[in-house]
PDB file of N, CA and C in Angstrom:
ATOM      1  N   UNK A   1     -65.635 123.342  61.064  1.00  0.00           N
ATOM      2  CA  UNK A   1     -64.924 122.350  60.256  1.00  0.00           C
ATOM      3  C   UNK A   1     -63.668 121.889  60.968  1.00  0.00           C
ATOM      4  N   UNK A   2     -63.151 120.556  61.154  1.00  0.00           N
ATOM      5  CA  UNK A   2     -62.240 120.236  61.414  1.00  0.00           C
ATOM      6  C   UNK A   2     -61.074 120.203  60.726  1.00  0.00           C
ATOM      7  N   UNK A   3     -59.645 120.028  61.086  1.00  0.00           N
ATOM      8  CA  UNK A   3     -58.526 119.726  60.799  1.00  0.00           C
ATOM      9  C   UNK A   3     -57.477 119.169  61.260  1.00  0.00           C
ATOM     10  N   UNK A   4     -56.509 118.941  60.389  1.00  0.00           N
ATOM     11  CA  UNK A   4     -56.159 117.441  60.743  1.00  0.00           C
ATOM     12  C   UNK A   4     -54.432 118.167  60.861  1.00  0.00           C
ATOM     13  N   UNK A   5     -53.253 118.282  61.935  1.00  0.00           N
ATOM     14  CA  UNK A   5     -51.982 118.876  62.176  1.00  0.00           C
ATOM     15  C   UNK A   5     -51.054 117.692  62.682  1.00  0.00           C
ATOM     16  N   UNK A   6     -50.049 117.995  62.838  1.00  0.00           N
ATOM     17  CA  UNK A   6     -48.983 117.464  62.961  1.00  0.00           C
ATOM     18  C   UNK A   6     -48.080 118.065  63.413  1.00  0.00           C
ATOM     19  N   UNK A   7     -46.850 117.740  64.559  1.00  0.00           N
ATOM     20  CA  UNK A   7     -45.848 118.531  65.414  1.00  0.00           C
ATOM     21  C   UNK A   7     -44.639 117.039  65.465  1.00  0.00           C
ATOM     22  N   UNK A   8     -43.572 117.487  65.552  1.00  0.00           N
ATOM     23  CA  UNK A   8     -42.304 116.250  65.699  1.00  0.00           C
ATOM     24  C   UNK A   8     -41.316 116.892  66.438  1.00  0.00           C
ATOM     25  N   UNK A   9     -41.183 116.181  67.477  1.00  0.00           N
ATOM     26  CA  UNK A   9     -40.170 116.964  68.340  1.00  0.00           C
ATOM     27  C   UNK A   9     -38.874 115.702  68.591  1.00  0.00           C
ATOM     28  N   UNK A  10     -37.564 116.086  68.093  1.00  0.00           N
ATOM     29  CA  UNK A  10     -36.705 115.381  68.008  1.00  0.00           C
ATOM     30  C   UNK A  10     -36.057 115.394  69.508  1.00  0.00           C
ATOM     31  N   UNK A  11     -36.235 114.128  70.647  1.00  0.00           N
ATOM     32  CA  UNK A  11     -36.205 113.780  71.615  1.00  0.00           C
ATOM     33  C   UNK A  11     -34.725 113.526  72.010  1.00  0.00           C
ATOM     34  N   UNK A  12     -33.928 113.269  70.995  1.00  0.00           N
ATOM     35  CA  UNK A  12     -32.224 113.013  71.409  1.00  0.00           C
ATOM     36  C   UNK A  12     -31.440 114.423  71.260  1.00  0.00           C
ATOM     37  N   UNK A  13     -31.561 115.234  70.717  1.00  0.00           N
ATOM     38  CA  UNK A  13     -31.708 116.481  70.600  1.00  0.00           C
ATOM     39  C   UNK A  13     -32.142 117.359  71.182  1.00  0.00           C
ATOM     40  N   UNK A  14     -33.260 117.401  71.814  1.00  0.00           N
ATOM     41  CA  UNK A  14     -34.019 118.301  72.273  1.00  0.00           C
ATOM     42  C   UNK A  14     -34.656 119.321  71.572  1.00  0.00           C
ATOM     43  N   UNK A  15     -35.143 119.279  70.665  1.00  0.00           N
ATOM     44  CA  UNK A  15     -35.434 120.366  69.484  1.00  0.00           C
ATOM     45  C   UNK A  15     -36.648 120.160  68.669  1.00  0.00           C
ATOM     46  N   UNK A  16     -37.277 121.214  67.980  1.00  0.00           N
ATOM     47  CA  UNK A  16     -37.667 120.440  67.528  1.00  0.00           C
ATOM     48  C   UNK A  16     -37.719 120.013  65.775  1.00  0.00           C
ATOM     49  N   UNK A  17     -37.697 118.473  65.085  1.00  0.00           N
ATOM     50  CA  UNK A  17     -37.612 118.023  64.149  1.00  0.00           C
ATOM     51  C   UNK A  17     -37.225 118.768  62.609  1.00  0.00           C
ATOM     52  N   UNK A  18     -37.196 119.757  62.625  1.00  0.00           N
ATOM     53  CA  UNK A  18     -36.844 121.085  61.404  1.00  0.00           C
ATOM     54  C   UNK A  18     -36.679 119.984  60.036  1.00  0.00           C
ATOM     55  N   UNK A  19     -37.390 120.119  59.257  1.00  0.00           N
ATOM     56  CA  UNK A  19     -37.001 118.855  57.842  1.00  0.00           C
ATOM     57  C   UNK A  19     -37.243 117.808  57.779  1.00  0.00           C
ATOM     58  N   UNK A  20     -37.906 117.473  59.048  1.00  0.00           N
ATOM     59  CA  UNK A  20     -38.270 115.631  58.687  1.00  0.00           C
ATOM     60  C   UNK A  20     -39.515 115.734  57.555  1.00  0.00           C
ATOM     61  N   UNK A  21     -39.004 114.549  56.582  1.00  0.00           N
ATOM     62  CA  UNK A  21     -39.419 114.676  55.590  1.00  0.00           C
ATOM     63  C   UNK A  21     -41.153 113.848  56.686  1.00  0.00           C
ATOM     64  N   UNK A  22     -42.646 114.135  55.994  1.00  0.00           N
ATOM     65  CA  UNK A  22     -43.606 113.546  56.107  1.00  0.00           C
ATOM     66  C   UNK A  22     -44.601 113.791  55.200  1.00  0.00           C
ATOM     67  N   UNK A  23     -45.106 112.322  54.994  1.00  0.00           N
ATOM     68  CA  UNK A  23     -46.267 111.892  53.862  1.00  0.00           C
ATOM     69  C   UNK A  23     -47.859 111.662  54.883  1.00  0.00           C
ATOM     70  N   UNK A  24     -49.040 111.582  54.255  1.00  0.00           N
ATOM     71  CA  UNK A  24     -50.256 111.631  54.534  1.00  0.00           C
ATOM     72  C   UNK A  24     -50.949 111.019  53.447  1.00  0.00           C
ATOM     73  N   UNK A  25     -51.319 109.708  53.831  1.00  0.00           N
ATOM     74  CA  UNK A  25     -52.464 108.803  53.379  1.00  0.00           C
ATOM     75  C   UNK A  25     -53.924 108.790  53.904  1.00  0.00           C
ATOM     76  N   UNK A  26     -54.777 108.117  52.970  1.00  0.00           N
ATOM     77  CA  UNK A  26     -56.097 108.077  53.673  1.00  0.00           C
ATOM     78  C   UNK A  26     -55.749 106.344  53.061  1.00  0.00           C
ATOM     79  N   UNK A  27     -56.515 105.946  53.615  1.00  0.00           N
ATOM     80  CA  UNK A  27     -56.545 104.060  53.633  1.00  0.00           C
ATOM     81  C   UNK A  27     -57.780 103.548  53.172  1.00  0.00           C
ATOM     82  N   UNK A  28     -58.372 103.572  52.186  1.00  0.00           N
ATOM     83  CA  UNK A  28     -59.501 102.597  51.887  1.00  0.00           C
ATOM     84  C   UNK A  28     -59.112 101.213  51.908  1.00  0.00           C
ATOM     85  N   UNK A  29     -59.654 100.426  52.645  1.00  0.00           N
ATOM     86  CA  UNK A  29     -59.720  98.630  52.523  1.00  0.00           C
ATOM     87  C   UNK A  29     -58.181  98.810  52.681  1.00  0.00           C
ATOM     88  N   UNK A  30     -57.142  98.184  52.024  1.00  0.00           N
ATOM     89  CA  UNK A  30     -56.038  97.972  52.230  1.00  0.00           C
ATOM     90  C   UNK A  30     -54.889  99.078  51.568  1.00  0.00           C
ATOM     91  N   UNK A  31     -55.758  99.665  51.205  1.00  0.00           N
ATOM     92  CA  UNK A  31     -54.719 100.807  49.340  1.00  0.00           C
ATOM     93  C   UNK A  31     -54.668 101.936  50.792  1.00  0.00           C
ATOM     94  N   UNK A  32     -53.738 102.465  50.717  1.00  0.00           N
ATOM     95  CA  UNK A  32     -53.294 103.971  51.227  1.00  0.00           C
ATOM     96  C   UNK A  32     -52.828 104.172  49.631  1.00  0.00           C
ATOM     97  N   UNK A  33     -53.758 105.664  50.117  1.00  0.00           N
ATOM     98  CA  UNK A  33     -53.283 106.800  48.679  1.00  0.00           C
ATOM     99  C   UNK A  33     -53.073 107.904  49.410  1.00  0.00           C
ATOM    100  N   UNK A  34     -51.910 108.237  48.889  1.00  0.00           N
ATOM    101  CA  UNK A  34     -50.799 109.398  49.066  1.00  0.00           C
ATOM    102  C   UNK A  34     -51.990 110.836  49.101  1.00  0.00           C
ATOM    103  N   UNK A  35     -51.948 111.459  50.165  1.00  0.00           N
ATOM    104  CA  UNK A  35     -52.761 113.098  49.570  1.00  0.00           C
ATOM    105  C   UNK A  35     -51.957 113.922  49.375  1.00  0.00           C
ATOM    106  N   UNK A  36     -50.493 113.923  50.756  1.00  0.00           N
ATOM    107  CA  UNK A  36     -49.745 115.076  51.068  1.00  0.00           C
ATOM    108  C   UNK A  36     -48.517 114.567  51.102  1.00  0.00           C
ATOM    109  N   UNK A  37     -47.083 115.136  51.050  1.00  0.00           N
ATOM    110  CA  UNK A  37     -46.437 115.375  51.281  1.00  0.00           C
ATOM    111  C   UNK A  37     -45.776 116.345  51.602  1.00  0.00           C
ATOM    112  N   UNK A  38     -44.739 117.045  53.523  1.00  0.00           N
ATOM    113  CA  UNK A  38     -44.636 118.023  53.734  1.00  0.00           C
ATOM    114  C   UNK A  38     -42.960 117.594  54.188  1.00  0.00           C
ATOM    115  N   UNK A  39     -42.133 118.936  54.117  1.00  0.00           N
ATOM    116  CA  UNK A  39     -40.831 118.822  55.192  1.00  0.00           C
ATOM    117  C   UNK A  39     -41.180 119.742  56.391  1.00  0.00           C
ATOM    118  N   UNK A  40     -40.992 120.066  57.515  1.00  0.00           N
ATOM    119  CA  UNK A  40     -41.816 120.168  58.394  1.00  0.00           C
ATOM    120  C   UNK A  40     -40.821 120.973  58.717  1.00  0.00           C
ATOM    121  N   UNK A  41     -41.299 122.253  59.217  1.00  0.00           N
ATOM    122  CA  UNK A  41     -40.848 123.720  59.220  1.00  0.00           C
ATOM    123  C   UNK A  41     -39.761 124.245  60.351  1.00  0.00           C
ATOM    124  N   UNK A  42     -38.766 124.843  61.037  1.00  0.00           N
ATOM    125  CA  UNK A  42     -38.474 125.146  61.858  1.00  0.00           C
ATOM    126  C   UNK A  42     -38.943 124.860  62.849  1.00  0.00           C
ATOM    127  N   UNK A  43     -40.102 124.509  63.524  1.00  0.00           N
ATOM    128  CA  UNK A  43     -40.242 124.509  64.631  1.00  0.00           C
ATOM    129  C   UNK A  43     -41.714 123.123  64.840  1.00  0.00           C
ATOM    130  N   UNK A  44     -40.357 122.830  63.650  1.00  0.00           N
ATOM    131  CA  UNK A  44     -41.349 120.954  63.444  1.00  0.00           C
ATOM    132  C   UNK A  44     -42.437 120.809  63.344  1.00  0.00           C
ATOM    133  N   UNK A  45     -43.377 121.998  62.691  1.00  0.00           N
ATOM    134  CA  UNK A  45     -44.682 121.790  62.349  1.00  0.00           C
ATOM    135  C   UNK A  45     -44.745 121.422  60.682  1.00  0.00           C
ATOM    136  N   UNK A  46     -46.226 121.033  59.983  1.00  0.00           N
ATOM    137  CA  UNK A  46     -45.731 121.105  58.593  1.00  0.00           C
ATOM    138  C   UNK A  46     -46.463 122.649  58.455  1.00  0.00           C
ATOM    139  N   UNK A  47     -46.478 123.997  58.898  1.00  0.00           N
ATOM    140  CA  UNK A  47     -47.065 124.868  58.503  1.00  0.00           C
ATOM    141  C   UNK A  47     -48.193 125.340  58.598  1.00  0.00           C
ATOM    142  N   UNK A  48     -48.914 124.411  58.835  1.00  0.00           N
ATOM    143  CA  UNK A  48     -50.526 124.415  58.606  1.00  0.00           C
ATOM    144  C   UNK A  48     -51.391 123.343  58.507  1.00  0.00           C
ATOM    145  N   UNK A  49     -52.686 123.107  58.542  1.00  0.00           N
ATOM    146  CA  UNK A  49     -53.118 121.605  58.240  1.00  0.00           C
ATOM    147  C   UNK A  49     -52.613 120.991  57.223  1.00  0.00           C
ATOM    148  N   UNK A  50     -52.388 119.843  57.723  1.00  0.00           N
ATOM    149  CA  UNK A  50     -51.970 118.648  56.518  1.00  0.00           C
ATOM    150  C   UNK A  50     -53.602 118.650  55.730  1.00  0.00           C
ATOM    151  N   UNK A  51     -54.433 118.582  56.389  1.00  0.00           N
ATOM    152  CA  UNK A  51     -55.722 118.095  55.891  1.00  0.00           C
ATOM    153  C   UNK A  51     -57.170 119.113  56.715  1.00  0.00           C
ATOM    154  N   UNK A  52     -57.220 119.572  55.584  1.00  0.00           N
ATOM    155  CA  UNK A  52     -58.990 120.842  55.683  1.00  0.00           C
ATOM    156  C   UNK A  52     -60.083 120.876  55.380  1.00  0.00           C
ATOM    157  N   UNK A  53     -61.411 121.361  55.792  1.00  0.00           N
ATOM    158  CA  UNK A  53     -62.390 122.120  54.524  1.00  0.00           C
ATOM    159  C   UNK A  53     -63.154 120.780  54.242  1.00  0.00           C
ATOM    160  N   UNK A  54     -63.497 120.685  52.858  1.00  0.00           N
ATOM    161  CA  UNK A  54     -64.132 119.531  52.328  1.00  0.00           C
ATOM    162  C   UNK A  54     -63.193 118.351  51.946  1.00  0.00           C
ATOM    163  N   UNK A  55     -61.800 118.171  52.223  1.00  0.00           N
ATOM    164  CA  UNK A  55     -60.979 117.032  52.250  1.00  0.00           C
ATOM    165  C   UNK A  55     -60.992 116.370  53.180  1.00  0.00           C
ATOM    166  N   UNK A  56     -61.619 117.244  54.726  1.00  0.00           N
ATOM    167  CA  UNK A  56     -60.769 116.441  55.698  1.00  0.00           C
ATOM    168  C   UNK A  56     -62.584 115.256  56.086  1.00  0.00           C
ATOM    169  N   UNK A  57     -62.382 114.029  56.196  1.00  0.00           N
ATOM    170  CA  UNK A  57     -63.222 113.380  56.185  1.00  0.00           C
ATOM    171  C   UNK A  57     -63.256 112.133  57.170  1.00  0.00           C
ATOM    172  N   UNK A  58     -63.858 111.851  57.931  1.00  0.00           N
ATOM    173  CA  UNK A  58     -64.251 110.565  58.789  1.00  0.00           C
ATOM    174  C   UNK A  58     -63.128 109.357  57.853  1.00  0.00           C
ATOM    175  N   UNK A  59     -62.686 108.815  58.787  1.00  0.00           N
ATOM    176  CA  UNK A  59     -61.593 107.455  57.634  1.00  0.00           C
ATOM    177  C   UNK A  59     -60.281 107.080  58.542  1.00  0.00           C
ATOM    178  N   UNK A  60     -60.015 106.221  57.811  1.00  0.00           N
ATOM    179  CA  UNK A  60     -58.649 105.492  58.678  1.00  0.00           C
ATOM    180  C   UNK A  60     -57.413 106.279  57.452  1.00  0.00           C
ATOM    181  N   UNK A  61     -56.195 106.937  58.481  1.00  0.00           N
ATOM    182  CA  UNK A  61     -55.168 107.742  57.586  1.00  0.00           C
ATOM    183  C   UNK A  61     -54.032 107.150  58.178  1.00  0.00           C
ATOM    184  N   UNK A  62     -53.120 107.665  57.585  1.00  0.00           N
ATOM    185  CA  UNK A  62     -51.811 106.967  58.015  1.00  0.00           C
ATOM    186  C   UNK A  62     -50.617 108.585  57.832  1.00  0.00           C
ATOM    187  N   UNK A  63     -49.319 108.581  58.813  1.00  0.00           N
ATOM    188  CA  UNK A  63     -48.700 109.754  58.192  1.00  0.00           C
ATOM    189  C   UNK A  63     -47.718 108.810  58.659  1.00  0.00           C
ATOM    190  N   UNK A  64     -46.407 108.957  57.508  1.00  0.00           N
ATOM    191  CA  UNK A  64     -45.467 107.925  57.540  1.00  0.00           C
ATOM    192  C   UNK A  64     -44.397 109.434  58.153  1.00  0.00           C
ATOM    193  N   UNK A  65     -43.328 108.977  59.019  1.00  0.00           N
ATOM    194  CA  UNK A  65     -42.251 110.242  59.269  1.00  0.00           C
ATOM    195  C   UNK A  65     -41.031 109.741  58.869  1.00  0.00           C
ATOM    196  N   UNK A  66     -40.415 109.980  58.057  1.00  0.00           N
ATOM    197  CA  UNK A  66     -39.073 109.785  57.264  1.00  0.00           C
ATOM    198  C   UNK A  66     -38.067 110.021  58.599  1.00  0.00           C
ATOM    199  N   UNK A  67     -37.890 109.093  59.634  1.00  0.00           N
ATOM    200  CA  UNK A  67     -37.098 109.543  60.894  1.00  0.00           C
ATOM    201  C   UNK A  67     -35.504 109.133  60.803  1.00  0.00           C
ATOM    202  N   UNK A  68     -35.367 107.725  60.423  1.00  0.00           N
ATOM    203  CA  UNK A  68     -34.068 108.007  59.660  1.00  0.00           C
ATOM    204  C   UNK A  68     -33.266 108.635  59.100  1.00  0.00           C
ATOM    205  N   UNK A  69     -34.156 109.372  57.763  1.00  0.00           N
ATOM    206  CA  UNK A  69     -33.229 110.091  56.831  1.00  0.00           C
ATOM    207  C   UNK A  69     -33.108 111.376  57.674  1.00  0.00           C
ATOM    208  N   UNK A  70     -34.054 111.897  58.527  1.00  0.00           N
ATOM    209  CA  UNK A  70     -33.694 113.136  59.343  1.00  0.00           C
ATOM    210  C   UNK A  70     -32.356 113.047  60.642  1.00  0.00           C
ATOM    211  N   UNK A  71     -32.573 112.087  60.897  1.00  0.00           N
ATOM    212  CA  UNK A  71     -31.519 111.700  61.710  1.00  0.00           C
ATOM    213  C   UNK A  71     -30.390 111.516  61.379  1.00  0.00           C
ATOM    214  N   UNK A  72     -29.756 110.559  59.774  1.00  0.00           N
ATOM    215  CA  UNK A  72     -28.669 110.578  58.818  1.00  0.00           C
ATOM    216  C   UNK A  72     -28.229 112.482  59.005  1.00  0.00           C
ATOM    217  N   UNK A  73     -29.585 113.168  58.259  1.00  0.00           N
ATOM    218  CA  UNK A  73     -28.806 114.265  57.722  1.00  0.00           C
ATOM    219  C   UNK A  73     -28.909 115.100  58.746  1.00  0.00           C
ATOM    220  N   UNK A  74     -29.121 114.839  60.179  1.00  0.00           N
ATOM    221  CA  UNK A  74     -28.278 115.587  61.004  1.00  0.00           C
ATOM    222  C   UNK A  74     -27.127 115.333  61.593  1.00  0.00           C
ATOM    223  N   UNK A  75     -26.391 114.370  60.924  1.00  0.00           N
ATOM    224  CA  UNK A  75     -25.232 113.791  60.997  1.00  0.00           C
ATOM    225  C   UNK A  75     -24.867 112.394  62.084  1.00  0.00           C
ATOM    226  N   UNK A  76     -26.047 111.622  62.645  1.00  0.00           N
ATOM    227  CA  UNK A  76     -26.182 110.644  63.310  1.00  0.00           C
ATOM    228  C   UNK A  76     -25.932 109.157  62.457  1.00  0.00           C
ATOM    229  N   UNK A  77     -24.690 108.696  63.143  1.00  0.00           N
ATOM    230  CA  UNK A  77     -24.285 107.497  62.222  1.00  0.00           C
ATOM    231  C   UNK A  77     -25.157 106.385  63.260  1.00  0.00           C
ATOM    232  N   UNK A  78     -26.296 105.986  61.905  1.00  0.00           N
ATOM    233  CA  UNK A  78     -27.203 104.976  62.127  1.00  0.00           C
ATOM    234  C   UNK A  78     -26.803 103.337  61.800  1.00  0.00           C
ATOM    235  N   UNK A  79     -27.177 102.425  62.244  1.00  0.00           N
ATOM    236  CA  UNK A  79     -26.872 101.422  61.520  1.00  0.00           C
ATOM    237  C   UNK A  79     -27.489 100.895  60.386  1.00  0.00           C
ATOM    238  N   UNK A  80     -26.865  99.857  59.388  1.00  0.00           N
ATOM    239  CA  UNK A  80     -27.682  99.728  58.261  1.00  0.00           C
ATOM    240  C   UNK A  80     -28.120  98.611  58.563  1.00  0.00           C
ATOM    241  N   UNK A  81     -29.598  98.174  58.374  1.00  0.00           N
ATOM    242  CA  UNK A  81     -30.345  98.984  58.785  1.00  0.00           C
ATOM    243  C   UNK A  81     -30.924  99.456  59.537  1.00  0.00           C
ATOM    244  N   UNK A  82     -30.786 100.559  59.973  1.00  0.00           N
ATOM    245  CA  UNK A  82     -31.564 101.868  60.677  1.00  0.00           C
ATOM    246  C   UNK A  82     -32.660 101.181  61.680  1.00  0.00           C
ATOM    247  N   UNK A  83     -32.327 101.197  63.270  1.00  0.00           N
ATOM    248  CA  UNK A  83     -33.373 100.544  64.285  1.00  0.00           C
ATOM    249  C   UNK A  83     -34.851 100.851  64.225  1.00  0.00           C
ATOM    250  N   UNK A  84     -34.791 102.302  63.428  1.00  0.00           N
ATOM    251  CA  UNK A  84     -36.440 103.164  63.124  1.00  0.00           C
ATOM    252  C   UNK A  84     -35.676 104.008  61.387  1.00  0.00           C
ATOM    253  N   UNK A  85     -36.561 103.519  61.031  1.00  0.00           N
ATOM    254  CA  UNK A  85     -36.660 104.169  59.503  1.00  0.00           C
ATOM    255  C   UNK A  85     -37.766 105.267  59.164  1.00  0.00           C
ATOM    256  N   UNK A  86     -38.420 104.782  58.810  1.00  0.00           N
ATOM    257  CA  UNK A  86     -40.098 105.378  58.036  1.00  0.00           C
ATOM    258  C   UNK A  86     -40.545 104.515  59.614  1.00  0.00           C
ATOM    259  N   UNK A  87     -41.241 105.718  60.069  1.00  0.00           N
ATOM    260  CA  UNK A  87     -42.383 105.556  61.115  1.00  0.00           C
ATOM    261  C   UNK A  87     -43.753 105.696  60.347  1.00  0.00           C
ATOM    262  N   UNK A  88     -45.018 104.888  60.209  1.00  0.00           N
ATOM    263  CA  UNK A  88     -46.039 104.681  59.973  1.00  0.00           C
ATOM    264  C   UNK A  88     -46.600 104.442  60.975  1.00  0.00           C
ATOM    265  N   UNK A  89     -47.596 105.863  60.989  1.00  0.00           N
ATOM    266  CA  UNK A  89     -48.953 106.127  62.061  1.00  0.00           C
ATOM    267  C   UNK A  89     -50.165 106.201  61.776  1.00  0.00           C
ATOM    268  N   UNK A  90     -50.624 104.525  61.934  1.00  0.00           N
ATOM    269  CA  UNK A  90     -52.239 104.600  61.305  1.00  0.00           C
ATOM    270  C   UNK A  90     -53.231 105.080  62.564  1.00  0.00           C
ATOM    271  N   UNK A  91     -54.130 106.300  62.523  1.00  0.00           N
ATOM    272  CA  UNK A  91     -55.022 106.551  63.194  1.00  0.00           C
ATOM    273  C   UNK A  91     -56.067 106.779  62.371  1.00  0.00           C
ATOM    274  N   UNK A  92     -57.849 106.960  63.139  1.00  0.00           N
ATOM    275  CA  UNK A  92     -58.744 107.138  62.680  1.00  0.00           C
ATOM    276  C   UNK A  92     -59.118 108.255  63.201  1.00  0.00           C
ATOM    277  N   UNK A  93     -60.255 108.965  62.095  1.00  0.00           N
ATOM    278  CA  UNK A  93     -60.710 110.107  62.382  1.00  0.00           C
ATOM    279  C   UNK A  93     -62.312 109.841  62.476  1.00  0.00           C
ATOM    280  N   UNK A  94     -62.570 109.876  63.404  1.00  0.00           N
ATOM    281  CA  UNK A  94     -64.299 109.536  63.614  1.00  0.00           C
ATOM    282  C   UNK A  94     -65.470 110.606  63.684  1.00  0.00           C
ATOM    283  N   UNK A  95     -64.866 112.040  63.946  1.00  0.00           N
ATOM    284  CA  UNK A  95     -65.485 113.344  63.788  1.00  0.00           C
ATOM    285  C   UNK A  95     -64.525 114.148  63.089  1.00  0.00           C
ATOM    286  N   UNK A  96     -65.639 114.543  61.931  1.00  0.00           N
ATOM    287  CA  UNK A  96     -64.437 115.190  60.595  1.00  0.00           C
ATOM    288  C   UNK A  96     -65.176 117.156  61.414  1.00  0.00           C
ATOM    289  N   UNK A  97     -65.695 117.049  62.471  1.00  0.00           N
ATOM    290  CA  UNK A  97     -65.859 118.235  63.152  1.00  0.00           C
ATOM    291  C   UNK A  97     -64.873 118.967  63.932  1.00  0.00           C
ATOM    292  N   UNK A  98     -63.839 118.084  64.297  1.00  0.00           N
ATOM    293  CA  UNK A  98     -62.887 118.162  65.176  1.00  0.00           C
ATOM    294  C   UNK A  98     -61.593 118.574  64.876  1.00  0.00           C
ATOM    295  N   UNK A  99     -60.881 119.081  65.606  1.00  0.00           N
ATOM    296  CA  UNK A  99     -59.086 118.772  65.439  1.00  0.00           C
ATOM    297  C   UNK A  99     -58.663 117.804  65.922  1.00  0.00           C
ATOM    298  N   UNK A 100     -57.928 117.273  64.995  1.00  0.00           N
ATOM    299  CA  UNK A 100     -56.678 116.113  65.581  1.00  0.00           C
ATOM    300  C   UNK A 100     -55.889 116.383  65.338  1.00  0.00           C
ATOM    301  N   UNK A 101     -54.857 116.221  65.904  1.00  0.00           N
ATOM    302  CA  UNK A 101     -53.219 117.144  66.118  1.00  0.00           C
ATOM    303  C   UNK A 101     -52.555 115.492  66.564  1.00  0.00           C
ATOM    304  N   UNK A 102     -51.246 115.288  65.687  1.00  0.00           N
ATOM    305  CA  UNK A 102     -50.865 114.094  65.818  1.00  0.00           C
ATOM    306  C   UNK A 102     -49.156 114.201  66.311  1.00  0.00           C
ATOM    307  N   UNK A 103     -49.363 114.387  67.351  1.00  0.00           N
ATOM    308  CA  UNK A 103     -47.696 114.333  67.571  1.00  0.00           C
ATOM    309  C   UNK A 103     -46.882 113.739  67.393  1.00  0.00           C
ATOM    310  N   UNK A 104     -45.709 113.378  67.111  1.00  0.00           N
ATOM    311  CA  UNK A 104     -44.519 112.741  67.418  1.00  0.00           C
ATOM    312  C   UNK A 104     -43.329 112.810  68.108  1.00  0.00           C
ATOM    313  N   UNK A 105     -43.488 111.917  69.125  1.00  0.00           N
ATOM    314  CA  UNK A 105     -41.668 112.498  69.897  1.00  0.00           C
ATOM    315  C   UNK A 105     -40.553 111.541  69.393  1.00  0.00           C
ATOM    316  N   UNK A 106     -39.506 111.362  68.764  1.00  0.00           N
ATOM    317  CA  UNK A 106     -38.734 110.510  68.186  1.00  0.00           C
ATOM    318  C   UNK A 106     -37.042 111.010  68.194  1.00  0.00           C
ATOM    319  N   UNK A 107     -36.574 109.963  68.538  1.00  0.00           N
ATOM    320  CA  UNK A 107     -35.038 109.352  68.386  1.00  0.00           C
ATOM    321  C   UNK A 107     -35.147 108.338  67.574  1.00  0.00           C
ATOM    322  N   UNK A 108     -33.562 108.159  67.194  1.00  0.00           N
ATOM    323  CA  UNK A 108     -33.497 106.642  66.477  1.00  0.00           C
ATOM    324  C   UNK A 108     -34.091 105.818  67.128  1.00  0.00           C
ATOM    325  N   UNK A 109     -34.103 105.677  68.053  1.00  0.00           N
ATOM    326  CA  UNK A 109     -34.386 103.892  68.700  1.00  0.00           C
ATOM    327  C   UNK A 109     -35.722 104.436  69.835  1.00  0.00           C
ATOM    328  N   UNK A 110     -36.870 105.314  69.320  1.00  0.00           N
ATOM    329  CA  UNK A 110     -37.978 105.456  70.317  1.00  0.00           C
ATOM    330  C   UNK A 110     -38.942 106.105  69.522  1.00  0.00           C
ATOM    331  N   UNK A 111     -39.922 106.114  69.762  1.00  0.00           N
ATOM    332  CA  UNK A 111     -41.040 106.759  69.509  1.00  0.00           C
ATOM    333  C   UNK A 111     -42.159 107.192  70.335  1.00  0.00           C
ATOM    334  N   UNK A 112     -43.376 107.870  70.361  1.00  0.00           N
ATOM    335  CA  UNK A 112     -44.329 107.689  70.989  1.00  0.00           C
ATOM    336  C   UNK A 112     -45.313 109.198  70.132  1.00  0.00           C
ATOM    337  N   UNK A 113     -46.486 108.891  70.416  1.00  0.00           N
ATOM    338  CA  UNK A 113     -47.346 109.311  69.989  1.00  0.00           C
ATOM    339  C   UNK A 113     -48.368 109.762  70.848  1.00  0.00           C
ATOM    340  N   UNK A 114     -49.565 110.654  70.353  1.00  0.00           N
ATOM    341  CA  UNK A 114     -50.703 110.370  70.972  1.00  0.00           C
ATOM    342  C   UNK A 114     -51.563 111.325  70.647  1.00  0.00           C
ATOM    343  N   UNK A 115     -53.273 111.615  70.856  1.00  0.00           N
ATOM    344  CA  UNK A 115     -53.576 113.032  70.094  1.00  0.00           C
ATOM    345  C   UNK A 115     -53.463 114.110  71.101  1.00  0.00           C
ATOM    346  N   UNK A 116     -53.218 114.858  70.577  1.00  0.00           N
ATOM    347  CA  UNK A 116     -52.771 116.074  70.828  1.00  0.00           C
ATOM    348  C   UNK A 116     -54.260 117.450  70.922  1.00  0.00           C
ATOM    349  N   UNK A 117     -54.182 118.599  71.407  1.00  0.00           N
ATOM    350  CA  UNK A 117     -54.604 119.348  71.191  1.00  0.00           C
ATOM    351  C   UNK A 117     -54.311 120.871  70.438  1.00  0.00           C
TER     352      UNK A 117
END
């Protein structure tokens, strides 16, 4: 069975992400519906799969990363408004056999992604 993870490593910092708030959608046609919401653990994981078992399913998902407000409340004076806010990462899952591990490396003003192992 596959599963579906997540890692955020805060790139201006060097560290990694401890509290960034993150949400997990699945996307039918245009509707994203909410499954998960996690704050993402010491060592910027959310803990465990976001998504398992008989949930985790072939589909287009999205995980939004609250990068702003993590950045505010580590005391980084952002501008209003904020060059990166809510990061939204739509990927697809085409084998619900597999792991996908979805990284994030992020500063205010960067991002990058990609799958992971």
């Amino acid at each position: 069975m596959g599963f579906l993870t997540t890692h955020v490593l805060d790139t201006m910092n060097g560290c990694p992400a401890a509290g960034m708030r993150v949400a997990l959608y699945r996307i039918d046609g245009d509707l994203p519906t909410l499954l998960r919401e996690v704050a993402l653990d010491a060592d910027g994981r959310a803990g465990g799969p976001l998504l398992e078992g008989g949930a985790f399913h072939a589909g287009r998902y999205r995980l939004a990363f609250e990068v702003g407000a993590y950045f505010r409340a580590r005391g980084i004076a952002l501008p209003e408004p904020a060059f990166l806010d809510r990061v939204p990462l739509d990927f697809g899952i085409a084998d619900a056999s597999s792991h996908y591990h979805v990284p994030l490396l992020a500063s205010p003003w960067s991002y990058s992604t990609y799958r992971g192992s």
